[in-house]
N, C-alpha and C. Protein backbone atom coordinates (compact mmCIF):
# COMPACT_ATOMS: atom_id res chain seq x y z
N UNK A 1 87.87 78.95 124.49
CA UNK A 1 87.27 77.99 125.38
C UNK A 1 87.00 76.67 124.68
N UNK A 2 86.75 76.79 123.00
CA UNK A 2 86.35 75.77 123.07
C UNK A 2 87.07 75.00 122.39
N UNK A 3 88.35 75.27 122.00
CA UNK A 3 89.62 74.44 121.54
C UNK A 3 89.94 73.77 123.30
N UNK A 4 89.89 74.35 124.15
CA UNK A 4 90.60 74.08 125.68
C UNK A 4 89.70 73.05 126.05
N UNK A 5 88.36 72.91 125.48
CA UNK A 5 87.57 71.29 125.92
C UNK A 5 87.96 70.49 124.76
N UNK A 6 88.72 70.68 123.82
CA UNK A 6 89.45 69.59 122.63
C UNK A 6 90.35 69.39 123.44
N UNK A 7 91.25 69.89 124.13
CA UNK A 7 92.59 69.77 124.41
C UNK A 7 92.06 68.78 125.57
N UNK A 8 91.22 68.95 126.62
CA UNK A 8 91.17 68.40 127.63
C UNK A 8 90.58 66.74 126.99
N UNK A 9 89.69 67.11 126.32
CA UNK A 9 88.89 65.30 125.95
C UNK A 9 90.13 64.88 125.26
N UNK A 10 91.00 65.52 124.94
CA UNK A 10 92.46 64.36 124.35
C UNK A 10 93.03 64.14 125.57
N UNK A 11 93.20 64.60 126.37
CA UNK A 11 94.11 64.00 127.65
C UNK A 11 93.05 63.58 128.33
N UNK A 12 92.00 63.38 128.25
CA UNK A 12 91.00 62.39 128.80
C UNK A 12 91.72 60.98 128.08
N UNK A 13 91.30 60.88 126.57
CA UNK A 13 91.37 59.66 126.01
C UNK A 13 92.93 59.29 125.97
N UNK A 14 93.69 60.00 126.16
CA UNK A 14 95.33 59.86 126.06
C UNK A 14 95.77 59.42 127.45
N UNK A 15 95.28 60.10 128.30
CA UNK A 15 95.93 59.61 129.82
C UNK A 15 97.19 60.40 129.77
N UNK A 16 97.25 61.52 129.17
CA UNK A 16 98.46 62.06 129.27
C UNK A 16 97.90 63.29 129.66
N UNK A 17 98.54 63.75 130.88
CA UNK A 17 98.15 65.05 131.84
C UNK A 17 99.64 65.70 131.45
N UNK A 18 99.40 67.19 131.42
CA UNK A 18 100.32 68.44 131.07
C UNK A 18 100.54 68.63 129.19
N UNK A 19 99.99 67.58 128.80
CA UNK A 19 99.85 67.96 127.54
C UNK A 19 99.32 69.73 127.22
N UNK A 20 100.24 69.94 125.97
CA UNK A 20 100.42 71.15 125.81
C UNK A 20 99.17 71.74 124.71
N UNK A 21 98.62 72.53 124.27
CA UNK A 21 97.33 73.34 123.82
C UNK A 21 97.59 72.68 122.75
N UNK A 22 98.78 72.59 121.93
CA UNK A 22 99.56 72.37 120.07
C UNK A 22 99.54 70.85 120.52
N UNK A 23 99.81 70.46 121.32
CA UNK A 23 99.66 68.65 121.10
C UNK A 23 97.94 68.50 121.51
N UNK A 24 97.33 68.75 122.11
CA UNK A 24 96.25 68.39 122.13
C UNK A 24 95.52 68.62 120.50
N UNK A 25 95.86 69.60 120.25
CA UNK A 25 94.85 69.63 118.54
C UNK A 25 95.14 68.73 117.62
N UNK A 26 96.90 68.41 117.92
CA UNK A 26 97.78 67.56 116.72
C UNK A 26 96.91 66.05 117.18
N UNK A 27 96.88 65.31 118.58
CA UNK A 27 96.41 64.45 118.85
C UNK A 27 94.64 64.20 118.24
N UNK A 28 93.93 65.79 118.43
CA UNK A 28 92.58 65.06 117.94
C UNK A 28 92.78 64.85 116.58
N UNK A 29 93.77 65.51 115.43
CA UNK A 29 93.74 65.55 114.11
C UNK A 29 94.01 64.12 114.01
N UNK A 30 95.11 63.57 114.29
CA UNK A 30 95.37 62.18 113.97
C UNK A 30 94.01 60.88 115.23
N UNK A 31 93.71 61.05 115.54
CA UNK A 31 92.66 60.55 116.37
C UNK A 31 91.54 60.37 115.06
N UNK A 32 91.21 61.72 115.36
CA UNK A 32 89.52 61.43 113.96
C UNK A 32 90.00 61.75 112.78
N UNK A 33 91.23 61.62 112.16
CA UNK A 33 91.69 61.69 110.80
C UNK A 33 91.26 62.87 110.33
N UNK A 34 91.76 64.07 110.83
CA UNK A 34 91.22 65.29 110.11
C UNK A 34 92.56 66.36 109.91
N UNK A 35 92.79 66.87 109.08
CA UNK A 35 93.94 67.63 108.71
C UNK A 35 94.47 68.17 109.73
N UNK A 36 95.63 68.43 110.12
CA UNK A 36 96.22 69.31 111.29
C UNK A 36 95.86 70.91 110.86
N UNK A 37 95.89 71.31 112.41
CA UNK A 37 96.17 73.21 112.67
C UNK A 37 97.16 73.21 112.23
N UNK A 38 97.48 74.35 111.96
CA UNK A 38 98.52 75.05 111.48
C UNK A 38 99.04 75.29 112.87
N UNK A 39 100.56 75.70 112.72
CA UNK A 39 100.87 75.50 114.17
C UNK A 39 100.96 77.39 114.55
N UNK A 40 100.72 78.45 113.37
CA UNK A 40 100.21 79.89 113.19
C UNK A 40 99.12 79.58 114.22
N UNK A 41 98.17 79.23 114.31
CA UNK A 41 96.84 79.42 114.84
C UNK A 41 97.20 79.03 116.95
N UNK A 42 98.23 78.01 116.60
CA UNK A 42 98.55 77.77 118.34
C UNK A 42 99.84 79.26 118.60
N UNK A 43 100.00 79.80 118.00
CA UNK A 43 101.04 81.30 117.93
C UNK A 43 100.34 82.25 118.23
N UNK A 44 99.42 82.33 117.41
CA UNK A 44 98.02 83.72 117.06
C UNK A 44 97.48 83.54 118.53
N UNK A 45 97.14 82.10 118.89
CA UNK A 45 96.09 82.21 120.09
C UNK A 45 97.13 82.56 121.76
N UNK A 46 98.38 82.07 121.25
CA UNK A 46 99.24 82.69 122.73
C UNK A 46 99.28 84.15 122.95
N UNK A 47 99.51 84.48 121.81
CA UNK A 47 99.71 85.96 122.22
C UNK A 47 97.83 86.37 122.45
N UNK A 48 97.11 86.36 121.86
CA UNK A 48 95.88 86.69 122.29
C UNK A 48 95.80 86.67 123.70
N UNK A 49 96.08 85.44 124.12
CA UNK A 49 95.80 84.65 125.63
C UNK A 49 96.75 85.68 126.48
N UNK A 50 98.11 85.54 126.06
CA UNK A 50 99.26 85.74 127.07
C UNK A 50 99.55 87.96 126.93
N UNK A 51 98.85 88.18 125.73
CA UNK A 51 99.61 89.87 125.10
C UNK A 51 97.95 90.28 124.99
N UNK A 52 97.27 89.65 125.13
CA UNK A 52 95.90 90.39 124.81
C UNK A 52 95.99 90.99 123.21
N UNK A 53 96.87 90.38 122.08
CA UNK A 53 96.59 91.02 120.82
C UNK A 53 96.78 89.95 119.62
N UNK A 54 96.51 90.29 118.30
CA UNK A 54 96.40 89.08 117.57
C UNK A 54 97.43 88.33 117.02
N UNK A 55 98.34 89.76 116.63
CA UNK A 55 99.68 89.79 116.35
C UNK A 55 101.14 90.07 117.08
N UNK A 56 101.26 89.69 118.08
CA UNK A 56 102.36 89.91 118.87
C UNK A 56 103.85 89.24 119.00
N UNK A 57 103.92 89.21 120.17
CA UNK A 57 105.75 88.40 120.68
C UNK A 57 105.66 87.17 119.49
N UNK A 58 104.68 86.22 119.81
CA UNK A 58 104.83 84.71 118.84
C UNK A 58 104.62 84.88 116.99
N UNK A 59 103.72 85.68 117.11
CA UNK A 59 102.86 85.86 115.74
C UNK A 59 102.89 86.91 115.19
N UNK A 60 104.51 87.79 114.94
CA UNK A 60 104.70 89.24 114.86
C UNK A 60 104.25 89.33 113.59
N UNK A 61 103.98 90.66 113.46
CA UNK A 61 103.82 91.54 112.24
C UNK A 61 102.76 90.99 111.16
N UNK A 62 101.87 90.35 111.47
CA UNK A 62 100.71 90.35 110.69
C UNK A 62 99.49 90.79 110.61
N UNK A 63 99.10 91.16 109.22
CA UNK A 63 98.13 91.79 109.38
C UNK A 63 96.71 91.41 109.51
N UNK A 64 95.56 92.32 109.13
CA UNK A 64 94.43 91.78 109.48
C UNK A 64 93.95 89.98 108.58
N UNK A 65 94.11 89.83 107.05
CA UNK A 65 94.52 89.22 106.72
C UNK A 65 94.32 88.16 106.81
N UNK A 66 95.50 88.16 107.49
CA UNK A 66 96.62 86.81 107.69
C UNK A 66 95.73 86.46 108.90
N UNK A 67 95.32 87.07 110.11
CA UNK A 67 94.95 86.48 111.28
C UNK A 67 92.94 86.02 111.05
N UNK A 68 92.76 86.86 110.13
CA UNK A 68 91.56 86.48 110.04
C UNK A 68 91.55 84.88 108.78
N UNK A 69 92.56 84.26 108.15
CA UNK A 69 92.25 83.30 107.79
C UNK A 69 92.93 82.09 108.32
N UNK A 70 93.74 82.25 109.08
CA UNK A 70 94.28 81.72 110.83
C UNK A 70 92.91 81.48 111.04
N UNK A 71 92.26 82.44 111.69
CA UNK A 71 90.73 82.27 112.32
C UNK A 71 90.44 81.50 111.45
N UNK A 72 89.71 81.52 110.18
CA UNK A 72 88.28 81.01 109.44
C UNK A 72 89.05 79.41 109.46
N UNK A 73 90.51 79.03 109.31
CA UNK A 73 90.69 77.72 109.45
C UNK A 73 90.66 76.80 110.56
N UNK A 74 90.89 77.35 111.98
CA UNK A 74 90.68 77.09 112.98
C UNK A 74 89.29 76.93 113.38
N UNK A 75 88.56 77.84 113.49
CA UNK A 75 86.86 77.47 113.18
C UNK A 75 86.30 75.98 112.23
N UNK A 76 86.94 76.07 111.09
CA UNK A 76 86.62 75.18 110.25
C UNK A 76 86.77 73.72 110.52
N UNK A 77 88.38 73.57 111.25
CA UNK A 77 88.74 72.67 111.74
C UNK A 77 88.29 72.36 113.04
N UNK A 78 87.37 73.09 114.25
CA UNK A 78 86.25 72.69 114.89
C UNK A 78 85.72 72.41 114.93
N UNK A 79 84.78 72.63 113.33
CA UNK A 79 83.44 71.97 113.03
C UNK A 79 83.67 70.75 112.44
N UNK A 80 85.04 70.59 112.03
CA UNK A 80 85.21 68.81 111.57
C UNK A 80 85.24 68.37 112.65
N UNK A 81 86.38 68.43 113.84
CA UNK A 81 86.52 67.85 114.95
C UNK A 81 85.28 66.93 115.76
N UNK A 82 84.55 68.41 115.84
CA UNK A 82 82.94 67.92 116.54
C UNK A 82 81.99 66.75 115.96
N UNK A 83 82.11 67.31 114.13
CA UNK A 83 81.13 66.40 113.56
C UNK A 83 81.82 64.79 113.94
N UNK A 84 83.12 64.82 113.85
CA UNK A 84 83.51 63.31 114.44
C UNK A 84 83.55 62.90 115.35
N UNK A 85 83.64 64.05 116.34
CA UNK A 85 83.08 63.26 117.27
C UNK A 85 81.73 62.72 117.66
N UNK A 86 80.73 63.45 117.38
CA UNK A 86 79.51 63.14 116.80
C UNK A 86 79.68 61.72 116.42
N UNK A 87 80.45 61.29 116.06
CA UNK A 87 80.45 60.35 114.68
C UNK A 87 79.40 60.57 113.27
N UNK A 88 79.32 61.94 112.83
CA UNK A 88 78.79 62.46 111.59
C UNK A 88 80.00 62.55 111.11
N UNK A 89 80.15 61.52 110.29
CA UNK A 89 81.20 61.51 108.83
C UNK A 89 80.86 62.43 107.48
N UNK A 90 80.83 63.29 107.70
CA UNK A 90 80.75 64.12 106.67
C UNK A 90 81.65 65.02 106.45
N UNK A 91 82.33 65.29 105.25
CA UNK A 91 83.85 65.84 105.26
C UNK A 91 82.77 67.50 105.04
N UNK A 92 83.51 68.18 105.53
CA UNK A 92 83.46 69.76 105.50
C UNK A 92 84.66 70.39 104.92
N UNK A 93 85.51 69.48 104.80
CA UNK A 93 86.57 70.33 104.44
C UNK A 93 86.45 71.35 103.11
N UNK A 94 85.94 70.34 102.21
CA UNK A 94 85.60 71.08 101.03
C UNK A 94 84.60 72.21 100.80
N UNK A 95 83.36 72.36 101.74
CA UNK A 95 82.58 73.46 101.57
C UNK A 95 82.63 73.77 103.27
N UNK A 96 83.67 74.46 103.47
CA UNK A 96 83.78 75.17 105.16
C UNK A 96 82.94 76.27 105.50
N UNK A 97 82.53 76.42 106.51
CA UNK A 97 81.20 76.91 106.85
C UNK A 97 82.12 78.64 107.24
N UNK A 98 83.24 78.75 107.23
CA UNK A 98 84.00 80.26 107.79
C UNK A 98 84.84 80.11 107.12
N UNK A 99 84.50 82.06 106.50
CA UNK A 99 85.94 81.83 105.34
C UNK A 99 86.04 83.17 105.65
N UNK A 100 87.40 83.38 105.54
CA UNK A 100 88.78 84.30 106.15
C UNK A 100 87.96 85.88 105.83
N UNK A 101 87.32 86.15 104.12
CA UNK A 101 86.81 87.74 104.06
C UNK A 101 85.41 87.38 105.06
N UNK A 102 84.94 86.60 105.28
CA UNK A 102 83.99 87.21 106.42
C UNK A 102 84.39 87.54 107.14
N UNK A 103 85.36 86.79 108.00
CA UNK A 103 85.85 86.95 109.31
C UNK A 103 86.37 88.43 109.48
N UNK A 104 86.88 88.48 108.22
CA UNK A 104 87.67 90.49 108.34
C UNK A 104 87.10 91.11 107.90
N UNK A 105 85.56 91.30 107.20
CA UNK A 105 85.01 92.08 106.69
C UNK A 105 83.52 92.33 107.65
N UNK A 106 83.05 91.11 108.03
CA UNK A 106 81.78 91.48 108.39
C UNK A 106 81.41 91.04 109.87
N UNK A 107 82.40 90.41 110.68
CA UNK A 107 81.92 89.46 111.90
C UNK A 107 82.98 90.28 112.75
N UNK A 108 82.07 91.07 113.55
CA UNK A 108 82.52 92.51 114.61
C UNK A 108 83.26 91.79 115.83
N UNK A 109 82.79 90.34 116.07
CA UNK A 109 83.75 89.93 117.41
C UNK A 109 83.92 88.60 117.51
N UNK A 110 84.11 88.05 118.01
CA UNK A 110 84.43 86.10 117.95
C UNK A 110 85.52 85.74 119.07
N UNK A 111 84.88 84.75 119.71
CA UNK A 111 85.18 84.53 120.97
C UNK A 111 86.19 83.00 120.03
N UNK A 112 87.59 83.15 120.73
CA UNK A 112 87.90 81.65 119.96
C UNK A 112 88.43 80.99 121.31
C-alpha cells in the first residue's frame, strides 16, 4: 500500500496517468535524489500481488534470503523517500533502520 501512494504522488507531480508501479519508484528516486529500487523488489512484489508468493513466475527460485534483503532495502528506501519528502535531509542510507537478518529472523509478518 504504501509504495502504491509513492507511485500515485509521482503521477500526481508528473501528469503522467498509467504510469507503471517500476516507473513510479524510478521517478521518485531521481525526483528527491535517492538511489534507485532494485528492479528484484518491483519482481518480488508482482508475484506477491499477482501469485500470492514471494518467489514465483517473475522472481523464481529464491530463497528466504534473498527476499528478505529485497525487503529490508525496499523499506529502507521508503524511509528515505518520505524523509524527503518531509523535506528532512538527512541521508539514512548509511545507518538504515531494516536490515535483511531481521527481516528473516525475527519480524513474523510485514505488510509491504
Amino acid at each position: 500500500m504504501q509504495f502504491d501512494l509513492v507511485k500515485q504522488r509521482e503521477i500526481a507531480a508528473s501528469g503522467q496517468l498509467g504510469m507503471t508501479f517500476h516507473n513510479g519508484m524510478k521517478f521518485g528516486s531521481i525526483r528527491y535524489n535517492i538511489p534507485q529500487l532494485s528492479h528484484d523488489f518491483t519482481k518480488m512484489r508482482n508475484d506477491i500481488i499477482h501469485e500470492g508468493v514471494l518467489s514465483g513466475t517473475n522472481f523464481p527460485n529464491k530463497s528466504k534470503s534473498d527476499c528478505a534483503a529485497i525487503t529490508a532495502s525496499a523499506l529502507n528506501w521508503l524511509d528515505e523517500y518520505v524523509l524527503k519528502v518531509l523535506g528532512i535531509h538527512q541521508n539514512v542510507t548509511n545507518f538504515p533502520r531494516w536490515k535483511s537478518r531481521d527481516i528473516e529472523m525475527f519480524l513474523p509478518a510485514l505488510t509491504v
